[in-house]
C-alpha atoms as a PDB file:
ATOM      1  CA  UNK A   1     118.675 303.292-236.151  1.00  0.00           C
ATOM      2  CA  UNK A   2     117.645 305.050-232.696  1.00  0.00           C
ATOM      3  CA  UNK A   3     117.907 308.798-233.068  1.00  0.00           C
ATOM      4  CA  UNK A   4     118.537 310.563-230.439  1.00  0.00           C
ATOM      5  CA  UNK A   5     118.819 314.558-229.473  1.00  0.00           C
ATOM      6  CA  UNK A   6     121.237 316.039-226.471  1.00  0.00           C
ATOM      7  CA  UNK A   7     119.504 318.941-224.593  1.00  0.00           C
ATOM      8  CA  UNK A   8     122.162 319.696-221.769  1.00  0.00           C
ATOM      9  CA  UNK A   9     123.539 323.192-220.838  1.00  0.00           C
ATOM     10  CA  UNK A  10     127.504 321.469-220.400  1.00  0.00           C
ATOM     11  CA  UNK A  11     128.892 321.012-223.603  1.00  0.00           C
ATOM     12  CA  UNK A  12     131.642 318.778-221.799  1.00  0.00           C
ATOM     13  CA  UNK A  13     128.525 315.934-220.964  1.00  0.00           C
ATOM     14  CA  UNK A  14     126.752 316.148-224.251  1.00  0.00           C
ATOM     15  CA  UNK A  15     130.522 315.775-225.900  1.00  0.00           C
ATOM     16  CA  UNK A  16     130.546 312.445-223.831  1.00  0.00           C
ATOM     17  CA  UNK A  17     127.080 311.461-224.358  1.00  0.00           C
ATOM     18  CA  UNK A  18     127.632 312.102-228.233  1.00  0.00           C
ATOM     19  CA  UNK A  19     130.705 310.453-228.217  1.00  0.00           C
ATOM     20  CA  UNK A  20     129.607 307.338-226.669  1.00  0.00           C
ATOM     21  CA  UNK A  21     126.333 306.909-228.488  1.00  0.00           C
ATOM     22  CA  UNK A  22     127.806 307.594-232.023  1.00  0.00           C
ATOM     23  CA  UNK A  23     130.006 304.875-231.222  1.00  0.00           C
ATOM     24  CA  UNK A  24     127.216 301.920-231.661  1.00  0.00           C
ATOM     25  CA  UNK A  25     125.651 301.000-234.976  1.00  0.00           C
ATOM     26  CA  UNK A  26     122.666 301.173-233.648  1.00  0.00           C
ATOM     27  CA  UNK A  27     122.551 304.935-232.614  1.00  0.00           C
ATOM     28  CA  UNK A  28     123.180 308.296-233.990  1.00  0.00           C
ATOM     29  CA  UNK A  29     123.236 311.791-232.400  1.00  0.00           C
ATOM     30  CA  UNK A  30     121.197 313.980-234.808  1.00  0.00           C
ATOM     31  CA  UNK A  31     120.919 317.072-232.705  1.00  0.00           C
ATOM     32  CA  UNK A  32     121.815 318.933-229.620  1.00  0.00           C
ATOM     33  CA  UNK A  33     121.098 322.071-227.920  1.00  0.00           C
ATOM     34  CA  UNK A  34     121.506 323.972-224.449  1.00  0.00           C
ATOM     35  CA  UNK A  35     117.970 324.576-223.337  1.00  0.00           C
ATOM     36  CA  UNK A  36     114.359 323.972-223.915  1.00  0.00           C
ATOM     37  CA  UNK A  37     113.703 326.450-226.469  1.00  0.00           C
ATOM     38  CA  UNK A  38     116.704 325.286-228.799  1.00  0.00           C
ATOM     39  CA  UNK A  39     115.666 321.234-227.964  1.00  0.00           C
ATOM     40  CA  UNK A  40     111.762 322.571-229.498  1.00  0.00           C
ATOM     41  CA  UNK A  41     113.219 323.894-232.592  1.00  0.00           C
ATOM     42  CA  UNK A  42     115.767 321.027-233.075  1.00  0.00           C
ATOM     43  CA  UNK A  43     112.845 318.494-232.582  1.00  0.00           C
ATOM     44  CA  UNK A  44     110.409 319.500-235.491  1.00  0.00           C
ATOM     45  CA  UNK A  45     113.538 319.799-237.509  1.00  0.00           C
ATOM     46  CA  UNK A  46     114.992 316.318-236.840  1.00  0.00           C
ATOM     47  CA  UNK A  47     111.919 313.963-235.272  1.00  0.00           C
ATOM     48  CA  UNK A  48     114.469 312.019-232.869  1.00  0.00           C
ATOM     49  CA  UNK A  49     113.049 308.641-231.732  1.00  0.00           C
ATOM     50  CA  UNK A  50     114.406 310.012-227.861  1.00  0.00           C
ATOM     51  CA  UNK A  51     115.363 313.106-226.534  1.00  0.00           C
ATOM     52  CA  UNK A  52     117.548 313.340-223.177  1.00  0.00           C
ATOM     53  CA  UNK A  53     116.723 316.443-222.148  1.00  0.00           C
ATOM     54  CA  UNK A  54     118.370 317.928-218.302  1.00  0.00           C
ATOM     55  CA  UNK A  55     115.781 318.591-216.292  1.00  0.00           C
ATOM     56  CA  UNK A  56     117.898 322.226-215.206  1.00  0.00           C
ATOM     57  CA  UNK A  57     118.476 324.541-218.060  1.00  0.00           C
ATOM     58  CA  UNK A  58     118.278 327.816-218.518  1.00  0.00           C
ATOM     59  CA  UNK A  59     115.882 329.396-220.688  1.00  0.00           C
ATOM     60  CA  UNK A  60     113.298 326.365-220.761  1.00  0.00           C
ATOM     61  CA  UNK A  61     114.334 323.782-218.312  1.00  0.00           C
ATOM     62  CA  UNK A  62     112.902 320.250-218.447  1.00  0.00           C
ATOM     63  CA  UNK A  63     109.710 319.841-217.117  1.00  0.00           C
ATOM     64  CA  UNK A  64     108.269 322.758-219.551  1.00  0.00           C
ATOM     65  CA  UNK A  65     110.577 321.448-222.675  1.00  0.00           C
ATOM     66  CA  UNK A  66     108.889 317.754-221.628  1.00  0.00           C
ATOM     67  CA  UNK A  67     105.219 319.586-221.409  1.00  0.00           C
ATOM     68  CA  UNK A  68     105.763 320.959-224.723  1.00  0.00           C
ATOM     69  CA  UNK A  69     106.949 318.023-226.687  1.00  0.00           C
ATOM     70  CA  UNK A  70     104.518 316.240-224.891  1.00  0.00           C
ATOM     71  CA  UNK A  71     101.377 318.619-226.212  1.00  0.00           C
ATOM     72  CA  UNK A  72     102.788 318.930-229.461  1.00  0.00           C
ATOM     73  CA  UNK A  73     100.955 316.660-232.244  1.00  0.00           C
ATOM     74  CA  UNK A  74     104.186 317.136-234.615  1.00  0.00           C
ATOM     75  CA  UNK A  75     106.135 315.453-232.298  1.00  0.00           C
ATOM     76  CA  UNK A  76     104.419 312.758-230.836  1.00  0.00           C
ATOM     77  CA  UNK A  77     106.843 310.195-231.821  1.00  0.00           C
ATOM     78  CA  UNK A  78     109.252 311.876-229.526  1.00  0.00           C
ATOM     79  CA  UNK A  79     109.955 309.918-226.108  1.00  0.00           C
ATOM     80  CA  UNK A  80     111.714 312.589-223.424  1.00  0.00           C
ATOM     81  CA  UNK A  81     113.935 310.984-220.585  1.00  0.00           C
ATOM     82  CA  UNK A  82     114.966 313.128-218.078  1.00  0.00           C
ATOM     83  CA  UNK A  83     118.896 313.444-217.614  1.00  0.00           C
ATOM     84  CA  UNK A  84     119.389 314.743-213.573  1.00  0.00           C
ATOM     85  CA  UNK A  85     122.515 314.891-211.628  1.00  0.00           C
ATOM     86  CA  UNK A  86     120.154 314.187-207.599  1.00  0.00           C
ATOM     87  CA  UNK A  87     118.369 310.727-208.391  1.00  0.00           C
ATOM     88  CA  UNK A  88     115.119 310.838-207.935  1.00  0.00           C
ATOM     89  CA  UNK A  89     113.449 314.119-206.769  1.00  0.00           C
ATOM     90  CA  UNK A  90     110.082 316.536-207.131  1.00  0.00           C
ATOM     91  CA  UNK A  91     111.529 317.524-209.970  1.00  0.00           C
ATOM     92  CA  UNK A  92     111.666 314.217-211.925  1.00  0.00           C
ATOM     93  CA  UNK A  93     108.410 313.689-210.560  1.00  0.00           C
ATOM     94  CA  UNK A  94     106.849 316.990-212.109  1.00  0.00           C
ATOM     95  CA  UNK A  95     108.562 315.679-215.284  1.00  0.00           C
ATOM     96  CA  UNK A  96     107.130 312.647-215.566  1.00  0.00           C
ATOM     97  CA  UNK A  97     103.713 313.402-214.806  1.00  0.00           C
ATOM     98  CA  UNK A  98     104.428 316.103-217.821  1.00  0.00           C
ATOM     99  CA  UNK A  99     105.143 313.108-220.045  1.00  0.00           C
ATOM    100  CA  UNK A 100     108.685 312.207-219.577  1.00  0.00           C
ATOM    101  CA  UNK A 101     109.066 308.449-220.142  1.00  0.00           C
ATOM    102  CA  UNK A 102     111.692 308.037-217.458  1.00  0.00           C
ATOM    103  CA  UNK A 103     114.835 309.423-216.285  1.00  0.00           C
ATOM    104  CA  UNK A 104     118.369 308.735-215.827  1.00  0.00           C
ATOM    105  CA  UNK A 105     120.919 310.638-213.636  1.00  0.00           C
ATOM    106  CA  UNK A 106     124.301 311.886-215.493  1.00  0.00           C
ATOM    107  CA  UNK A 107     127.000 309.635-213.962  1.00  0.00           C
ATOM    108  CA  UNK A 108     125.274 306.036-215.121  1.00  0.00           C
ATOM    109  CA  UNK A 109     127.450 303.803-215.875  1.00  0.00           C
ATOM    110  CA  UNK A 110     128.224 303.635-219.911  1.00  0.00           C
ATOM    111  CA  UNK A 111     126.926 299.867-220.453  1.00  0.00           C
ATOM    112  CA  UNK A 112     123.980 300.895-218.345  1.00  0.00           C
ATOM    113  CA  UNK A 113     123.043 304.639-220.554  1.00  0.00           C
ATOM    114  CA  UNK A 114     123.440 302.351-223.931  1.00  0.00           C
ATOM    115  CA  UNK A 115     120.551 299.865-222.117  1.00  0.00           C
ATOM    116  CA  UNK A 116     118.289 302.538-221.223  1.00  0.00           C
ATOM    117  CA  UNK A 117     118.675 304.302-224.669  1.00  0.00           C
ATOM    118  CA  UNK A 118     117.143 301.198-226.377  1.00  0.00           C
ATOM    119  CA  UNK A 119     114.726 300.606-223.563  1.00  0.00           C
ATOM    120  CA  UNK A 120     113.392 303.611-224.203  1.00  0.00           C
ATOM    121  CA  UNK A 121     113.553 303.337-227.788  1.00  0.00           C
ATOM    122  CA  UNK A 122     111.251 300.370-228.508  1.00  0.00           C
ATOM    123  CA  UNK A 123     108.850 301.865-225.838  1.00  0.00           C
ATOM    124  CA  UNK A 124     109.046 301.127-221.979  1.00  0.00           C
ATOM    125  CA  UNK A 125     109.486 303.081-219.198  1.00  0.00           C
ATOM    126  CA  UNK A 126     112.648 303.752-217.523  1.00  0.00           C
ATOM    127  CA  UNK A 127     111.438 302.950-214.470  1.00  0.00           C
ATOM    128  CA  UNK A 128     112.769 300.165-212.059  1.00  0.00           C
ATOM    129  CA  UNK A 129     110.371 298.881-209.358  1.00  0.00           C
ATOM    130  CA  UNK A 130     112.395 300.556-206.738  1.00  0.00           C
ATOM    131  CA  UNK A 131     111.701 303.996-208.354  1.00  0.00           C
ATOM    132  CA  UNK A 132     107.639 303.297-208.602  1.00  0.00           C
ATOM    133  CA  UNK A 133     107.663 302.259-204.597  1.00  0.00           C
ATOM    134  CA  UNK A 134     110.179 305.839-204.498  1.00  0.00           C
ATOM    135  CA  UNK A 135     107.228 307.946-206.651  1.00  0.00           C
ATOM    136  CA  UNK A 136     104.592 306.356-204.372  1.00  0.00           C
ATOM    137  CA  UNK A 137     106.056 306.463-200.957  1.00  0.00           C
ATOM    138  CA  UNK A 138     106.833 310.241-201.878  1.00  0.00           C
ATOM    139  CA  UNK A 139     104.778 311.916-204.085  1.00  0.00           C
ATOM    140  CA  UNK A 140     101.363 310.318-205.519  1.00  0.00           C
ATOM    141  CA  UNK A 141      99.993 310.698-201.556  1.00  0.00           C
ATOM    142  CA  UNK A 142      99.569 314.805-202.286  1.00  0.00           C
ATOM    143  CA  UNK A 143      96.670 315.982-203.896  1.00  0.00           C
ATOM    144  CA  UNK A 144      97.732 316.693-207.843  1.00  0.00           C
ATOM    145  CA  UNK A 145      94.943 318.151-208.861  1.00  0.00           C
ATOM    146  CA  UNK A 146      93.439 315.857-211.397  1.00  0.00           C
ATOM    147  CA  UNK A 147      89.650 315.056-211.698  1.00  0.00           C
ATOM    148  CA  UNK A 148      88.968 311.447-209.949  1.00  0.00           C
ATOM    149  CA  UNK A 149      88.334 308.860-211.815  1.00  0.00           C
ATOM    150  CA  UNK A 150      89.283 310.265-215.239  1.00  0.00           C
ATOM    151  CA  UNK A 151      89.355 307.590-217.917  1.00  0.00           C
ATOM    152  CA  UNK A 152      88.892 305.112-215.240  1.00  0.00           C
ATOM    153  CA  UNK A 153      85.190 303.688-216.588  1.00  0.00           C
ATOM    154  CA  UNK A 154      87.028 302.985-220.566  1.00  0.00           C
ATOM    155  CA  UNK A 155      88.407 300.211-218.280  1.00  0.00           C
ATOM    156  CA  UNK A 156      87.939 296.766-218.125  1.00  0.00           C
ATOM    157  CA  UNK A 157      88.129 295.155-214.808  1.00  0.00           C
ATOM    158  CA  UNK A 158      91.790 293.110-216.072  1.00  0.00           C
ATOM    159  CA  UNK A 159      92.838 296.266-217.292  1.00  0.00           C
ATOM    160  CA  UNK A 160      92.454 297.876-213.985  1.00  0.00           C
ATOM    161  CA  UNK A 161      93.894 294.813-212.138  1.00  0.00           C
ATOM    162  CA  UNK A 162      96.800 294.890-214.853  1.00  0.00           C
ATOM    163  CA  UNK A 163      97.417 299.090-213.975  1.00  0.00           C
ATOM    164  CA  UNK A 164      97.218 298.694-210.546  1.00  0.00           C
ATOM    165  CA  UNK A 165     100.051 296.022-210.572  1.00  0.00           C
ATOM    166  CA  UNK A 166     102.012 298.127-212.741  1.00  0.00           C
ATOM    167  CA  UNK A 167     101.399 300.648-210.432  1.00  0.00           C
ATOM    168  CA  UNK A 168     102.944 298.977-207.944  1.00  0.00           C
ATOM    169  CA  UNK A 169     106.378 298.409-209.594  1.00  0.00           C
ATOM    170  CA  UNK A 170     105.510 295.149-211.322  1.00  0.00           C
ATOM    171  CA  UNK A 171     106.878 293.720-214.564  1.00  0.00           C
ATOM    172  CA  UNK A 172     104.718 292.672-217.778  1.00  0.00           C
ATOM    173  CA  UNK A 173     105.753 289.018-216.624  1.00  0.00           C
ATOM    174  CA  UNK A 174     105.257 289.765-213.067  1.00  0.00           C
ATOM    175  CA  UNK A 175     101.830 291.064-213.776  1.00  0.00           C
ATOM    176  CA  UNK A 176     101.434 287.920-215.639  1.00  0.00           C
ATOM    177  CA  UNK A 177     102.416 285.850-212.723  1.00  0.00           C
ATOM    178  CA  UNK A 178      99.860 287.328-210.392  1.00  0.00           C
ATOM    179  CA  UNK A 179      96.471 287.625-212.851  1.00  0.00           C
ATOM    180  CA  UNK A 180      97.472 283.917-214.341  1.00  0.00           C
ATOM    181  CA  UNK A 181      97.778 284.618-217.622  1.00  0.00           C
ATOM    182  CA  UNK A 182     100.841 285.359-220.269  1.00  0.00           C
ATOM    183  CA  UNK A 183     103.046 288.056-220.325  1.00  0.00           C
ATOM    184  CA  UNK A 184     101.686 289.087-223.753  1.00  0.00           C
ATOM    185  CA  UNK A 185      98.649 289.160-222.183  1.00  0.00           C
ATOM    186  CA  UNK A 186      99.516 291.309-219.676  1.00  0.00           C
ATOM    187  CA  UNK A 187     101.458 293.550-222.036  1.00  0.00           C
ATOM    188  CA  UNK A 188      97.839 293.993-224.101  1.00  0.00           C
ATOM    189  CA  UNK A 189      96.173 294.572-221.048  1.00  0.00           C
ATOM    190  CA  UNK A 190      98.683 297.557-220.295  1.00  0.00           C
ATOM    191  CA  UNK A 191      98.672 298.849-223.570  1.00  0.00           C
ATOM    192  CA  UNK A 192      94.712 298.869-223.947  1.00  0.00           C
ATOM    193  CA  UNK A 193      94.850 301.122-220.504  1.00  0.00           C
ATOM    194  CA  UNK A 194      97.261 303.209-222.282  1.00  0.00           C
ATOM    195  CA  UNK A 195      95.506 304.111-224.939  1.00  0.00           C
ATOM    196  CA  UNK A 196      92.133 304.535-222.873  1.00  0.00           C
ATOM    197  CA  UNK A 197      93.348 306.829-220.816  1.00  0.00           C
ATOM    198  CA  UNK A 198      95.654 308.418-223.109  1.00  0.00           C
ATOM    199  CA  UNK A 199      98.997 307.555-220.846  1.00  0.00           C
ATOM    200  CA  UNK A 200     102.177 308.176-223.507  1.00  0.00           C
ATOM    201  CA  UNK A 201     103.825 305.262-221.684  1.00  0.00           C
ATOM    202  CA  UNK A 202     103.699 303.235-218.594  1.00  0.00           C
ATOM    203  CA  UNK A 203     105.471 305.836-216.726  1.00  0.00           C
ATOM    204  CA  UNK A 204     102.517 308.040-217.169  1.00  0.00           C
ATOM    205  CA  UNK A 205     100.474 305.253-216.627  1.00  0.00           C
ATOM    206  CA  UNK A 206     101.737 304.526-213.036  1.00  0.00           C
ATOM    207  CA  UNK A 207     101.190 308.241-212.237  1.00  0.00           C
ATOM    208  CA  UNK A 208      97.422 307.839-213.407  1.00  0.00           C
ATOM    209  CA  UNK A 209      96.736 305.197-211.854  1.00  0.00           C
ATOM    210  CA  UNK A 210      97.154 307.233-208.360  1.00  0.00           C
ATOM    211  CA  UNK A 211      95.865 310.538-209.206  1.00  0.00           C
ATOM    212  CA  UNK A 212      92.901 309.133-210.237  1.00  0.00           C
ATOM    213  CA  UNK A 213      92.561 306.637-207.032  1.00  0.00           C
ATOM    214  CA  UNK A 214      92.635 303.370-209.165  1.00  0.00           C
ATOM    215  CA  UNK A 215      95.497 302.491-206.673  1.00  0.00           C
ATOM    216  CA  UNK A 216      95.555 303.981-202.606  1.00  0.00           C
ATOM    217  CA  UNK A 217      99.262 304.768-201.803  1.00  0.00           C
ATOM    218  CA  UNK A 218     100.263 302.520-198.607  1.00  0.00           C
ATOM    219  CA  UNK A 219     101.098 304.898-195.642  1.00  0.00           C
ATOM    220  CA  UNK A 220     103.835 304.053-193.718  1.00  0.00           C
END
């Protein structure tokens, strides 16, 4: 059972969230609040699996509600996606280099939300090639402020071959494709890199990778 908590400041979208995850067997609604602070409290209580948390709240929006669940030990089994109503912006970016594990915005599709609930469940990042090339073309070319090189000599030279693909908006069975080797391969080599550099999840991963200049953004 996937357990998820609703951190939205509209009661009418976490009403349809709730009622549409409830509905499968393989998902329950075990909290929900309308900011940050609530969503902190709510997660030691309950330990959900995922929390969609809106990335504009009052009180404690996102990105600090994300920081904090991120930096808590308590509540490291707790995967954040970021619910926004613009797509991709600065602000999801901010959030994911927090720790969010992806984000979704608030009119997806039903079919589609249910998908990305147990995508993010069992562990991937909710992002889709075409958002990587969006976070490089736009953001990972400013200066972010992180030391270069940080974590970068833990890894192997296929693990950094492996990371930079990823960074580049490249499946587990792409990457496999490219280095010659299988897809479980290739998911070992990005989950060694994880845990090396202390990434949550690949989406954290792909930000690494180009704040610490394992991968040059391409300048249009």
């Amino acid at each position: 059972m996937i357990r998820i908590m609703l951190l939205d400041d509209q009661p009418l979208l976490r009403n349809g969230f709730r009622t549409l995850l409830d509905a499968e067997d393989d998902i329950t609604v075990v909290a929900e609040g309308a900011n940050g602070k609530e969503g902190l409290s709510l997660a030691r209580e309950h330990q959900p699996d995922l929390a969609l948390v809106d990335i504009q709240m009052p009180v404690m929006d996102g990105i600090e509600t994300t920081r904090r669940i991120a930096a808590d030990p308590d509540l490291a089994g707790v995967r954040v996606v970021i619910l926004t109503n613009y797509g991709f912006d600065e602000y999801v970016f901010h959030a994911l280099r927090a720790g969010a594990a992806g984000f979704l915005v608030k009119d997806i599709e039903p079919e589609d939300l249910l998908h990305s609930v147990r995508v993010a469940a069992r562990g991937d990042a909710l992002l889709a090639p075409s958002i990587t090339r969006m976070l490089i073309s736009r953001y990972v070319a400013q200066p972010l402020g992180v030391e270069p090189g940080s974590g970068m000599d833990e890894l192997t030279n296929r693990e950094r071959e492996a990371v930079a693909l990823a960074a580049q908006g490249l499946s587990n069975e792409e990457i496999a494709d490219h280095m010659v080797i299988s897809p479980l391969t290739a998911k070992t080599h990005i989950n060694r890199a994880m845990t090396k550099v202390r990434a949550r999840d690949r989406a954290q991963l792909v930000v690494f990778a180009y704040e610490s200049g394992l991968v040059a953004p391409r300048m249009r």
